[in-house]
PDB file of N, CA and C in Angstrom:
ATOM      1  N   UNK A   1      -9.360  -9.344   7.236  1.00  0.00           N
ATOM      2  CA  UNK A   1      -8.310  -9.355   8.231  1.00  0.00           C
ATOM      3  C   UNK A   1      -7.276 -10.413   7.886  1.00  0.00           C
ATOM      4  N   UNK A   2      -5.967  -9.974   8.023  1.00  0.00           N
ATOM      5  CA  UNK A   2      -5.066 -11.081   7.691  1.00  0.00           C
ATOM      6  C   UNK A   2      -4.337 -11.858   8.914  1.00  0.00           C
ATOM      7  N   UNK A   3      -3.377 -12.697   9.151  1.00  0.00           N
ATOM      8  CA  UNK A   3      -3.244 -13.071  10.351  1.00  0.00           C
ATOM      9  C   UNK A   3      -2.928 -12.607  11.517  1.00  0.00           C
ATOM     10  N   UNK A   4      -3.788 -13.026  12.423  1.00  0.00           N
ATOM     11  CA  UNK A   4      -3.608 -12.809  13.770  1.00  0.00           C
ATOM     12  C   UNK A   4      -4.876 -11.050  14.097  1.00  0.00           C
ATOM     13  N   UNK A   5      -5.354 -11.029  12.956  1.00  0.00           N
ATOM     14  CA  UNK A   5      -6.403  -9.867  12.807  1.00  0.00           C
ATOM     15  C   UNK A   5      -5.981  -8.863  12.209  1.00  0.00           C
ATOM     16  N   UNK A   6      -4.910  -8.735  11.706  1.00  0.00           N
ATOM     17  CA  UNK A   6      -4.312  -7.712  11.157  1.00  0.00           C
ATOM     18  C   UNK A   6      -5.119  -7.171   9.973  1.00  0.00           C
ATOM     19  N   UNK A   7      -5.172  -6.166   9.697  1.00  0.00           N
ATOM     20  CA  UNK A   7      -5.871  -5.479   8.558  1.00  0.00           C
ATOM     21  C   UNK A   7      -5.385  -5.723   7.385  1.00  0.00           C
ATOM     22  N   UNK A   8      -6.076  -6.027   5.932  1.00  0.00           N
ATOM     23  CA  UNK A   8      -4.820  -6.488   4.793  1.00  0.00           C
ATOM     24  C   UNK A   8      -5.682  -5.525   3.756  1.00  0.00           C
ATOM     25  N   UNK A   9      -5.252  -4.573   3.238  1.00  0.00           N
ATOM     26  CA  UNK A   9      -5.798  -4.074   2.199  1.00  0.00           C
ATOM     27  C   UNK A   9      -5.265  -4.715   0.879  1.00  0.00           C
ATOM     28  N   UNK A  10      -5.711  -4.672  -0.273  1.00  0.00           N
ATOM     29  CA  UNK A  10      -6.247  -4.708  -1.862  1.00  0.00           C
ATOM     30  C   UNK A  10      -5.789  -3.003  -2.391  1.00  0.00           C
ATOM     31  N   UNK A  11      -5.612  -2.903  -3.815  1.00  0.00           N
ATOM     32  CA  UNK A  11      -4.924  -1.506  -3.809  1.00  0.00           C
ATOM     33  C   UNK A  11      -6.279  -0.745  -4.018  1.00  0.00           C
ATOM     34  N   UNK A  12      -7.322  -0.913  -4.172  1.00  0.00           N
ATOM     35  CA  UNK A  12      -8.429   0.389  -4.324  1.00  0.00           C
ATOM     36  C   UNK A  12      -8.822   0.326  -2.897  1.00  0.00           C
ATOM     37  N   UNK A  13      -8.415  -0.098  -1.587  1.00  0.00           N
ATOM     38  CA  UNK A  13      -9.053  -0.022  -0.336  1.00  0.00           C
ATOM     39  C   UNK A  13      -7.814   1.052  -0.312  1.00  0.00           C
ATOM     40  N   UNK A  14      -6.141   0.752  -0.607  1.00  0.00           N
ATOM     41  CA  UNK A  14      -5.493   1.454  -0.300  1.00  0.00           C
ATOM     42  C   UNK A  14      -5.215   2.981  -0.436  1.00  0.00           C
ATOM     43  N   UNK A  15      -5.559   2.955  -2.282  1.00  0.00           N
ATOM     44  CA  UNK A  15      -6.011   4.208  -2.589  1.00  0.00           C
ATOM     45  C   UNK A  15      -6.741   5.072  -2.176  1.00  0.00           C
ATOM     46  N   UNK A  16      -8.297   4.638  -1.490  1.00  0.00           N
ATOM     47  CA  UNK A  16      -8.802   5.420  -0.769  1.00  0.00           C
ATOM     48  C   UNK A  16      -8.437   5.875   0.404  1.00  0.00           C
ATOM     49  N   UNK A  17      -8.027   5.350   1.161  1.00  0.00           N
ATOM     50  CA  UNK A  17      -7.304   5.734   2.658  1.00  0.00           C
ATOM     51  C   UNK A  17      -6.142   6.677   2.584  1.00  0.00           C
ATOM     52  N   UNK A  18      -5.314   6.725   1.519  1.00  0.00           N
ATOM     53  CA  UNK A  18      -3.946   7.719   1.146  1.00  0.00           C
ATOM     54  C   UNK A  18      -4.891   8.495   0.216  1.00  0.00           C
ATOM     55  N   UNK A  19      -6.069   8.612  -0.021  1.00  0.00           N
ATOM     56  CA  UNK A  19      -6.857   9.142  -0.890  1.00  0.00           C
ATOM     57  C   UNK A  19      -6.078   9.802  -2.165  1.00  0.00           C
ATOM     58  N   UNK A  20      -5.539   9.061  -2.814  1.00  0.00           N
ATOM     59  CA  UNK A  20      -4.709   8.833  -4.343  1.00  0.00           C
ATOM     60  C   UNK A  20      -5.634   8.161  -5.411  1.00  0.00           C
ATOM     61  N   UNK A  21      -5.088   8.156  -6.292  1.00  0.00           N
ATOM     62  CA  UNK A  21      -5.655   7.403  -7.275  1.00  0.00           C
ATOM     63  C   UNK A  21      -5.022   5.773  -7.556  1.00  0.00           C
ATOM     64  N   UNK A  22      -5.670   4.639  -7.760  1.00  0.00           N
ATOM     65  CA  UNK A  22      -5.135   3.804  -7.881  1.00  0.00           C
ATOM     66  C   UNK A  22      -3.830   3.416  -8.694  1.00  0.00           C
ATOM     67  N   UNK A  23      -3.987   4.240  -9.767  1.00  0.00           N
ATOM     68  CA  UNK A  23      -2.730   4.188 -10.459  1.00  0.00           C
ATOM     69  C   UNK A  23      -1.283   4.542 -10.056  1.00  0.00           C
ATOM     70  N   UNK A  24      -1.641   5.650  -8.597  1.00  0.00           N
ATOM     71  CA  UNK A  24      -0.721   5.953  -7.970  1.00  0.00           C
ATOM     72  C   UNK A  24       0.281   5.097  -7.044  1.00  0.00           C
ATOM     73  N   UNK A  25      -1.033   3.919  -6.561  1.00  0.00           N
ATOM     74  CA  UNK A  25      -0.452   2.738  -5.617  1.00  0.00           C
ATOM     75  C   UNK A  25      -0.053   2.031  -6.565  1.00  0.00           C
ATOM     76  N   UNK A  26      -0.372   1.657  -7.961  1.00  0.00           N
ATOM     77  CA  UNK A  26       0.895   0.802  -8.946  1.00  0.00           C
ATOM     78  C   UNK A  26       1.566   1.590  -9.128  1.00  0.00           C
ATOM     79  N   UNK A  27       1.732   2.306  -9.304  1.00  0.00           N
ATOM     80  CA  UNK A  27       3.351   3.239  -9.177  1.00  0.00           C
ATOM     81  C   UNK A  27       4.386   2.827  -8.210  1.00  0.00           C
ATOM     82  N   UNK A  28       3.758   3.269  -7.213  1.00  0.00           N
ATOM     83  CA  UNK A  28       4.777   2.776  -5.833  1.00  0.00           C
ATOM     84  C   UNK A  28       5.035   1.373  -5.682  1.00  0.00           C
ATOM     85  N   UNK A  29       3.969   0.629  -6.220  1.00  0.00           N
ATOM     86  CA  UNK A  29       4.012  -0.811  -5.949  1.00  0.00           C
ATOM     87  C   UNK A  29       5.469  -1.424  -7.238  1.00  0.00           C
ATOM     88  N   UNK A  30       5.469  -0.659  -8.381  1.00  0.00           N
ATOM     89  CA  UNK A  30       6.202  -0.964  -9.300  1.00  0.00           C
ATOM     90  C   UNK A  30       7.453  -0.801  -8.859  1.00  0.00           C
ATOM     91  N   UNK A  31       7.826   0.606  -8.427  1.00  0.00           N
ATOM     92  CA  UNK A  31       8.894   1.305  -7.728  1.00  0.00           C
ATOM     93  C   UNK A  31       9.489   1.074  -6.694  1.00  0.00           C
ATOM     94  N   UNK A  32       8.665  -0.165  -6.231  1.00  0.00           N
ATOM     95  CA  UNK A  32       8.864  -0.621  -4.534  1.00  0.00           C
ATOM     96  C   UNK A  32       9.272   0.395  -3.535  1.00  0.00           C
ATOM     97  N   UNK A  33       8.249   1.305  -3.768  1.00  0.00           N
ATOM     98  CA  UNK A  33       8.352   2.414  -2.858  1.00  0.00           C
ATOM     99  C   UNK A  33       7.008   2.264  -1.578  1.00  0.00           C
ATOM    100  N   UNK A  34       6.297   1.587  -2.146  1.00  0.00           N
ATOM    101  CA  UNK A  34       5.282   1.107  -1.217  1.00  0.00           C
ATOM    102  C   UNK A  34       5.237  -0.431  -0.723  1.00  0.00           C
ATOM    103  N   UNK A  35       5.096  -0.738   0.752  1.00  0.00           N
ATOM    104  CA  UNK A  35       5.553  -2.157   1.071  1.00  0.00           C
ATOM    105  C   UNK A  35       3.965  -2.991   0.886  1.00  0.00           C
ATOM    106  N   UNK A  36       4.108  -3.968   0.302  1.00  0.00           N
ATOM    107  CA  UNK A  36       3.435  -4.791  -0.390  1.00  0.00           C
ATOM    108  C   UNK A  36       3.404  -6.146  -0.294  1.00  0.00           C
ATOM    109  N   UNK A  37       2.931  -7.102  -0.291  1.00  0.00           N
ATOM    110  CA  UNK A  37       3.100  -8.906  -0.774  1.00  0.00           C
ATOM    111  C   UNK A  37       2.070  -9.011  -1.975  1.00  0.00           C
ATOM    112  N   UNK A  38       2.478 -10.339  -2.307  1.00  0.00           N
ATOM    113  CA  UNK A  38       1.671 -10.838  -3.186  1.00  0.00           C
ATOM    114  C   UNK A  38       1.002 -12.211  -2.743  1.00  0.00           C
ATOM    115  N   UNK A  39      -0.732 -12.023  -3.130  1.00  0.00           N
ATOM    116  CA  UNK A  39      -1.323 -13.032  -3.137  1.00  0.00           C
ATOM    117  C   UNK A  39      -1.819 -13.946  -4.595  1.00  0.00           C
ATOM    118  N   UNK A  40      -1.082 -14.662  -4.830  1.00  0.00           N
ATOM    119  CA  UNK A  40      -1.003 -14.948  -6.611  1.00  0.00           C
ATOM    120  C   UNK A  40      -0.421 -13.651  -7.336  1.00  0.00           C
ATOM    121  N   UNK A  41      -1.404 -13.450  -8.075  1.00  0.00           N
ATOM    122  CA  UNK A  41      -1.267 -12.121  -8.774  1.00  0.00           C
ATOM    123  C   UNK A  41      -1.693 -10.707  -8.840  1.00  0.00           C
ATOM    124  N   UNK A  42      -2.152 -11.029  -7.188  1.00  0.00           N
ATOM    125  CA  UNK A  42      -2.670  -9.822  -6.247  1.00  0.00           C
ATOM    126  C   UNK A  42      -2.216  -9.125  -5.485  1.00  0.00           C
ATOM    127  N   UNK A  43      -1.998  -7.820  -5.731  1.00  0.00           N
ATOM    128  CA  UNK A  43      -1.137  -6.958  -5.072  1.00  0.00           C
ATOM    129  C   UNK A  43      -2.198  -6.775  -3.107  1.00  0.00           C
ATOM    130  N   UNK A  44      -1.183  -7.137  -2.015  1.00  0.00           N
ATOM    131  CA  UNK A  44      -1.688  -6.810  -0.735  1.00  0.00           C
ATOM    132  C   UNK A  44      -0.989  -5.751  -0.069  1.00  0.00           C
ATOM    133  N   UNK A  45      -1.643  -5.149   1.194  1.00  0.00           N
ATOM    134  CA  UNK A  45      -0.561  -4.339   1.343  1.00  0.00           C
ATOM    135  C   UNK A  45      -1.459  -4.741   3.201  1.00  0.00           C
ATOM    136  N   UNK A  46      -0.415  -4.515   3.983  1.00  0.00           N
ATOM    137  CA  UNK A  46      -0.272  -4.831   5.636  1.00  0.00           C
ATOM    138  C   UNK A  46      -0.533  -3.568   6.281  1.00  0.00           C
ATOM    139  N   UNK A  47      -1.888  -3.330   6.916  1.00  0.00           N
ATOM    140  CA  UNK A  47      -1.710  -1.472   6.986  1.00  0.00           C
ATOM    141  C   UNK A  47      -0.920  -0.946   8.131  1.00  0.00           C
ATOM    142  N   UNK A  48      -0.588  -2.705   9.086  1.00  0.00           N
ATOM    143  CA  UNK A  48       0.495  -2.165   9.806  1.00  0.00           C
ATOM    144  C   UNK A  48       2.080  -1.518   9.047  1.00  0.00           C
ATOM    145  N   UNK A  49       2.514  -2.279   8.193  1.00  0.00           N
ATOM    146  CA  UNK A  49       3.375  -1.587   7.168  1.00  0.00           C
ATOM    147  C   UNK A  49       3.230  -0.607   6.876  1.00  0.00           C
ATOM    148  N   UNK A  50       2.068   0.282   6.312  1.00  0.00           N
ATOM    149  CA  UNK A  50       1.351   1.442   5.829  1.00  0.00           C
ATOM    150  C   UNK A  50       1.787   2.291   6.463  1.00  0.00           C
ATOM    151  N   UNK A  51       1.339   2.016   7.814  1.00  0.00           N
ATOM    152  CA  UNK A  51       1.875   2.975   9.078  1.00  0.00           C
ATOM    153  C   UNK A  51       2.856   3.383   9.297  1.00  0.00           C
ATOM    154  N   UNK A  52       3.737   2.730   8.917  1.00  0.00           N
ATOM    155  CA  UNK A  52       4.707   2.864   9.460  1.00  0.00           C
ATOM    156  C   UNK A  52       6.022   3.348   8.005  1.00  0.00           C
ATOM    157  N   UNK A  53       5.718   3.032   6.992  1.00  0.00           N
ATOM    158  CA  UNK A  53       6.029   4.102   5.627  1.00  0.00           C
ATOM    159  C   UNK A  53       5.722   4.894   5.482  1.00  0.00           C
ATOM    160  N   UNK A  54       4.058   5.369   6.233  1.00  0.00           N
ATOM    161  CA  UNK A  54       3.721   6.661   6.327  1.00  0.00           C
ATOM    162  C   UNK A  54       4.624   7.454   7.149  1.00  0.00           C
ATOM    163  N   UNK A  55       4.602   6.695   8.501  1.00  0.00           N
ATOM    164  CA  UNK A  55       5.903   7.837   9.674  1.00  0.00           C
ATOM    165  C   UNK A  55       6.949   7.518   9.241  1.00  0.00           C
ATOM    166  N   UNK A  56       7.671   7.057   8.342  1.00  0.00           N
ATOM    167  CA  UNK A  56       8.929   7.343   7.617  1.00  0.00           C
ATOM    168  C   UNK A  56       9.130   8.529   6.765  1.00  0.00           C
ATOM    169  N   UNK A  57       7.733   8.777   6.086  1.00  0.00           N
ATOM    170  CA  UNK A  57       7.264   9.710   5.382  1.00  0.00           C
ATOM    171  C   UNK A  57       7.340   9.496   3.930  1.00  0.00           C
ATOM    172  N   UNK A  58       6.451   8.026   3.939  1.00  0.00           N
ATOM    173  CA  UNK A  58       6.541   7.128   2.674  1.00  0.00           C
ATOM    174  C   UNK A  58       6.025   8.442   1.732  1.00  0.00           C
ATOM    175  N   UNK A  59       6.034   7.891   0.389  1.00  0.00           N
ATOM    176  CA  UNK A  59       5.492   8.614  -0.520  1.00  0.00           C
ATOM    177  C   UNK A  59       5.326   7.640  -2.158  1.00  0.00           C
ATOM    178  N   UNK A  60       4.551   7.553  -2.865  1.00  0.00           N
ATOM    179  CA  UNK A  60       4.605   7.329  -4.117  1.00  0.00           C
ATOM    180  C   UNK A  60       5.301   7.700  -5.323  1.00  0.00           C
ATOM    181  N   UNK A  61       6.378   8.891  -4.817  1.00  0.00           N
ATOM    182  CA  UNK A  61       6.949   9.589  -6.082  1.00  0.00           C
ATOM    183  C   UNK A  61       6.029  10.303  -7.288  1.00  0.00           C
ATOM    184  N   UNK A  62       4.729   9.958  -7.410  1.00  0.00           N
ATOM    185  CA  UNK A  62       3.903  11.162  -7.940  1.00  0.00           C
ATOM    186  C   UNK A  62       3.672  12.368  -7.129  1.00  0.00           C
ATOM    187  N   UNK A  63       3.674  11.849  -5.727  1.00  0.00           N
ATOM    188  CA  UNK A  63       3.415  13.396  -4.841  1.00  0.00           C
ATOM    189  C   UNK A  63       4.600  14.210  -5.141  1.00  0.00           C
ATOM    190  N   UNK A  64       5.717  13.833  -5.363  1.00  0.00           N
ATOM    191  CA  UNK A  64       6.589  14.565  -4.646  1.00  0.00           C
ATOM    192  C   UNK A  64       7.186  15.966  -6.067  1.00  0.00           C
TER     193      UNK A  64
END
């Protein structure tokens, strides 16, 4: 959980939940098509963010 309890995924927690392949979330993560921070040299992702790129009708650009 990240602050205040918020959920913080890692990209193979993320991959599974968009049920993609990981390589797909470095894609987007490269492309900054997926919203992201960094912890050092660790890609995070906020699944409140998630949510809400999803109802934008985020995408990785491999789906499409």
């Amino acid at each position: 959980m990240g602050k205040h309890g918020e959920k913080i995924l890692d990209v193979r927690e993320l991959a599974e939940f968009l049920r993609v392949n990981p390589a797909a979330v470095y894609q987007g993560v490269k492309r900054g098509t997926i919203p992201h921070f960094m912890v050092g040299q660790q890609i995070r992702f906020r699944f409140s963010e998630i949510e809400k790129w999803m109802e934008a009708g985020g995408t990785t650009r491999e789906e499409e």
